[in-house]
Protein backbone atom coordinates (compact mmCIF):
# COMPACT_ATOMS: atom_id res chain seq x y z
CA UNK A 1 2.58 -12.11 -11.22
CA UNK A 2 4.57 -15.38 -10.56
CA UNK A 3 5.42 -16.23 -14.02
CA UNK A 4 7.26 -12.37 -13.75
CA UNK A 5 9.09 -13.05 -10.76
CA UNK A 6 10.38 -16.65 -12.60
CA UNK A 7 11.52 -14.71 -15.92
CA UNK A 8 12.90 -12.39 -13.39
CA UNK A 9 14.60 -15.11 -11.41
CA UNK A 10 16.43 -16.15 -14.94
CA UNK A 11 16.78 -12.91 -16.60
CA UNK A 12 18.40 -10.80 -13.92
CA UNK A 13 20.82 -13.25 -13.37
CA UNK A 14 22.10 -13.47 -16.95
CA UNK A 15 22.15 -9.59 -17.03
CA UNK A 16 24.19 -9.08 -14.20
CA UNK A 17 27.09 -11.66 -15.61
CA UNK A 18 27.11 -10.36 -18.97
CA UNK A 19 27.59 -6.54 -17.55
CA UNK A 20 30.08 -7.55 -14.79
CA UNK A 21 32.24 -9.40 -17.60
CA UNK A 22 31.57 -5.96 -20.20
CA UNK A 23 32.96 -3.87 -17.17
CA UNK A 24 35.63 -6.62 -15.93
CA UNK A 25 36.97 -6.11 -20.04
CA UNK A 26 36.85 -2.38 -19.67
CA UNK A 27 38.42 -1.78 -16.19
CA UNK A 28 39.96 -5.10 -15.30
CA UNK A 29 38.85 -8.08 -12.75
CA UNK A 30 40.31 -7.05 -10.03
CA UNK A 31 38.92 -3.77 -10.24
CA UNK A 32 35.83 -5.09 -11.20
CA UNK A 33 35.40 -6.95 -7.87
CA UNK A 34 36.71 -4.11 -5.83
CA UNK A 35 34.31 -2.22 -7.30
CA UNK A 36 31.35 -4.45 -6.66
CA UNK A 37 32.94 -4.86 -2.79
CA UNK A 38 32.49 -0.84 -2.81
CA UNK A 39 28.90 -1.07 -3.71
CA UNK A 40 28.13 -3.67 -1.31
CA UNK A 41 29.92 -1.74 2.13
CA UNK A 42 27.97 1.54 0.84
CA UNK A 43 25.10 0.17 0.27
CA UNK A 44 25.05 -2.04 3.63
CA UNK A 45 26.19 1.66 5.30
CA UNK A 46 23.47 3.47 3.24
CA UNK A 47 20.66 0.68 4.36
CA UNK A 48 21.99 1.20 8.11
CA UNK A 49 21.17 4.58 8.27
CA UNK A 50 17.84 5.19 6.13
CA UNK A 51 16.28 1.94 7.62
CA UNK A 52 17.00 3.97 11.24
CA UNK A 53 15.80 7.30 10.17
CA UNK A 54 12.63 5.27 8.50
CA UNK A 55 11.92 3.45 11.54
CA UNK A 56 12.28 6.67 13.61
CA UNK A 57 9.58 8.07 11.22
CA UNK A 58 7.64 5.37 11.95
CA UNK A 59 7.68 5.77 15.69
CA UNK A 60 7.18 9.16 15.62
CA UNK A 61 3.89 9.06 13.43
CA UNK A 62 2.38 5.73 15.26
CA UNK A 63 3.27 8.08 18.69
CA UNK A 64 1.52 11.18 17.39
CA UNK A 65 -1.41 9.13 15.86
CA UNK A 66 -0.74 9.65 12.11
CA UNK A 67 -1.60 7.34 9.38
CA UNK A 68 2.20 6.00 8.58
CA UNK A 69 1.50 5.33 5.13
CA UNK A 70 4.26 7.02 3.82
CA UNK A 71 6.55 5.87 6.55
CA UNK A 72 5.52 2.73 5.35
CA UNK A 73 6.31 2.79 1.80
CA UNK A 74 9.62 4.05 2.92
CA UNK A 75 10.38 1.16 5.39
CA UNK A 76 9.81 -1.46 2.02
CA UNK A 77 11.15 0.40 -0.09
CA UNK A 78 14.40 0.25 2.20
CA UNK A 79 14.31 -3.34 2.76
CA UNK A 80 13.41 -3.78 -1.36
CA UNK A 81 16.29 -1.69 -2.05
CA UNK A 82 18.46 -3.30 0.87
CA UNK A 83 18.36 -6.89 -0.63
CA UNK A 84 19.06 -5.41 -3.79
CA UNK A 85 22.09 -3.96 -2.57
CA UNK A 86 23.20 -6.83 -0.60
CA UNK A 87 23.08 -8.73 -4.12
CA UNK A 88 25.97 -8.88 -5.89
CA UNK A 89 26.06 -7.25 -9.64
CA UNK A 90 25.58 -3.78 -10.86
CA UNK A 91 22.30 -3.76 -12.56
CA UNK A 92 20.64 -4.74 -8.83
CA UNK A 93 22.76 -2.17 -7.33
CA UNK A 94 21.12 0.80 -9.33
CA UNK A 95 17.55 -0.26 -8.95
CA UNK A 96 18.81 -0.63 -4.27
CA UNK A 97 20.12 2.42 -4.46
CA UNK A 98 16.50 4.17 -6.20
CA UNK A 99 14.75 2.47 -3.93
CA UNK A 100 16.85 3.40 -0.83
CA UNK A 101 18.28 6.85 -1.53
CA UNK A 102 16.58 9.60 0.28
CA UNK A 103 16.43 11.97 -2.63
CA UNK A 104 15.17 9.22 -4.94
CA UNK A 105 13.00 7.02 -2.55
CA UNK A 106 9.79 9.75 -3.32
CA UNK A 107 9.68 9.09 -7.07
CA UNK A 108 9.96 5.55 -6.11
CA UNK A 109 7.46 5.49 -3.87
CA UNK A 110 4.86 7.42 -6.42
CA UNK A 111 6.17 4.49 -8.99
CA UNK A 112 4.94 1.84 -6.30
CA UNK A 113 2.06 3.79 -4.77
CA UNK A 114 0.53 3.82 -8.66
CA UNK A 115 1.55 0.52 -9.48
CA UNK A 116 -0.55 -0.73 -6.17
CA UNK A 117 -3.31 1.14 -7.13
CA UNK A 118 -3.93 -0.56 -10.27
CA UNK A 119 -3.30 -3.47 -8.72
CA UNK A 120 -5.63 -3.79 -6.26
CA UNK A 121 -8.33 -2.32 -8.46
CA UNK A 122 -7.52 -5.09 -10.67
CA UNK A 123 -7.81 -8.02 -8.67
CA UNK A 124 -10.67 -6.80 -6.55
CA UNK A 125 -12.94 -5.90 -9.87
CA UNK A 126 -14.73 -3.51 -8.28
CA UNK A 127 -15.23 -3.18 -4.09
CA UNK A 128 -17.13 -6.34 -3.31
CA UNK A 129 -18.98 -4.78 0.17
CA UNK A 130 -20.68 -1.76 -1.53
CA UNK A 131 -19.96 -3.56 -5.78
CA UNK A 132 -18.71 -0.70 -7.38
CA UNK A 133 -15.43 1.09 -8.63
CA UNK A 134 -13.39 4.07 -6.22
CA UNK A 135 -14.88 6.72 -8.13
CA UNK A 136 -17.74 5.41 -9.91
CA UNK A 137 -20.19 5.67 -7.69
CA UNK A 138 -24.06 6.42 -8.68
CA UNK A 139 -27.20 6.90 -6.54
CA UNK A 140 -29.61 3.90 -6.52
CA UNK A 141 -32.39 4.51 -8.86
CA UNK A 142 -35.88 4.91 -7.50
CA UNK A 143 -36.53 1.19 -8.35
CA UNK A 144 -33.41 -0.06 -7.01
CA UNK A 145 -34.04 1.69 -3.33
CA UNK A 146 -37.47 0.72 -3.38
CA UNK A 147 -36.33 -2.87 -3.56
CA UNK A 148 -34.13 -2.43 -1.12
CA UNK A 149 -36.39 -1.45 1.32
CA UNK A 150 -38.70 -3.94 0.48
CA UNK A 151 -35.77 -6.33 1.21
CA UNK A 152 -35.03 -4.53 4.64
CA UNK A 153 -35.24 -7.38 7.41
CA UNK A 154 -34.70 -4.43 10.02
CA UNK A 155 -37.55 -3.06 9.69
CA UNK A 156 -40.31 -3.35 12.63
CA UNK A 157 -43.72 -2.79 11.67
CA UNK A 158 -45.49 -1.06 13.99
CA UNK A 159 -48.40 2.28 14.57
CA UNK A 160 -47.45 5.51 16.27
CA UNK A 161 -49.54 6.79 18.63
CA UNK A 162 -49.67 10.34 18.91
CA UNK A 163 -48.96 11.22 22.89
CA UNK A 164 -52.39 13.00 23.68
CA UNK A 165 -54.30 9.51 22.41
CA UNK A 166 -51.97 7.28 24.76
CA UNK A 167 -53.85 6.16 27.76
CA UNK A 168 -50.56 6.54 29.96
CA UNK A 169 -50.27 10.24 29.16
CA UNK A 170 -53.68 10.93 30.65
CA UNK A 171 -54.31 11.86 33.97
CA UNK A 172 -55.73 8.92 36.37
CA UNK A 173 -58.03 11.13 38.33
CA UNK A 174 -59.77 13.32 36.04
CA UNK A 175 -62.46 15.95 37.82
CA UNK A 176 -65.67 14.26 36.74
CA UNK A 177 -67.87 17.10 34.26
């Protein structure tokens, strides 16, 4: 993952001058920075008001005690999509306004909820408490449980004693025969 984030740390760069001068031939410089000013106010405007509503959400499900996972996805996708707004160029600008746009942010979020998914899967290599995949699991064989109770360090040996043979459960003064 950090060798993408340095390609993307060079590439995106490059990409956003080379289409800012394609659209600065095509509309004009001037334009071309008032255009990229545009972006930047409605996207700062746009940020304003879904990072509110998504923090409202937030509130509201921590208050009622629901799991805010989706409230959560929203919130970074908002601040993802924020920064990318804030930066200037037009390629960044598309990607911050999928990631922040209300009518958009759900296909984003099943993008990022699937790419997480794989991801963790992936660098955990299976759960390490119980060793195996979501999914996958199998019943112990009979061998496998026996060993593990062999293996038990819980477990008290011990008799029962059935209540009519305990001594306390008799009577102290029994009638003599």
């Amino acid at each position: 993952m950090p060798w993408f984030v340095a390609v993307l740390l060079l590439v995106v760069p490059i990409v956003e001058i080379y289409v800012i001068i394609q659209i600065g031939q095509v509309i004009g410089g001037w334009p071309t920075v008032g255009l990229l000013l545009i972006e930047s106010a409605l996207g700062a405007w746009l940020i304003k008001r879904e990072g509110r509503r998504a923090w409202n959400e937030l509130r509201t499900s921590t208050q009622t005690g629901r799991m805010p996972g989706k409230e959560l996805a929203d919130a970074a996708l908002i601040l993802v999509g924020g920064t990318l707004l804030l930066t200037p160029g037009f390629v960044t600008d598309i990607f911050g306004f999928f990631f922040v746009l209300p009518f958009t942010r759900p296909l984003a979020r099943k993008v990022l909820s699937a790419f997480l998914g794989r991801r963790i899967v992936s660098q955990l290599g299976g759960n390490p408490i119980t060793g195996f995949m979501p999914g996958t699991y199998r019943p112990p064989t009979a061998e496998q449980a026996e060993n593990a109770r062999r293996t038990n360090d819980d477990i008290i040996q011990g008799e029962v004693i059935e209540p009519d043979d305990h001594p306390k459960d008799q009577p102290k003064d029994q009638p003599k025969p």
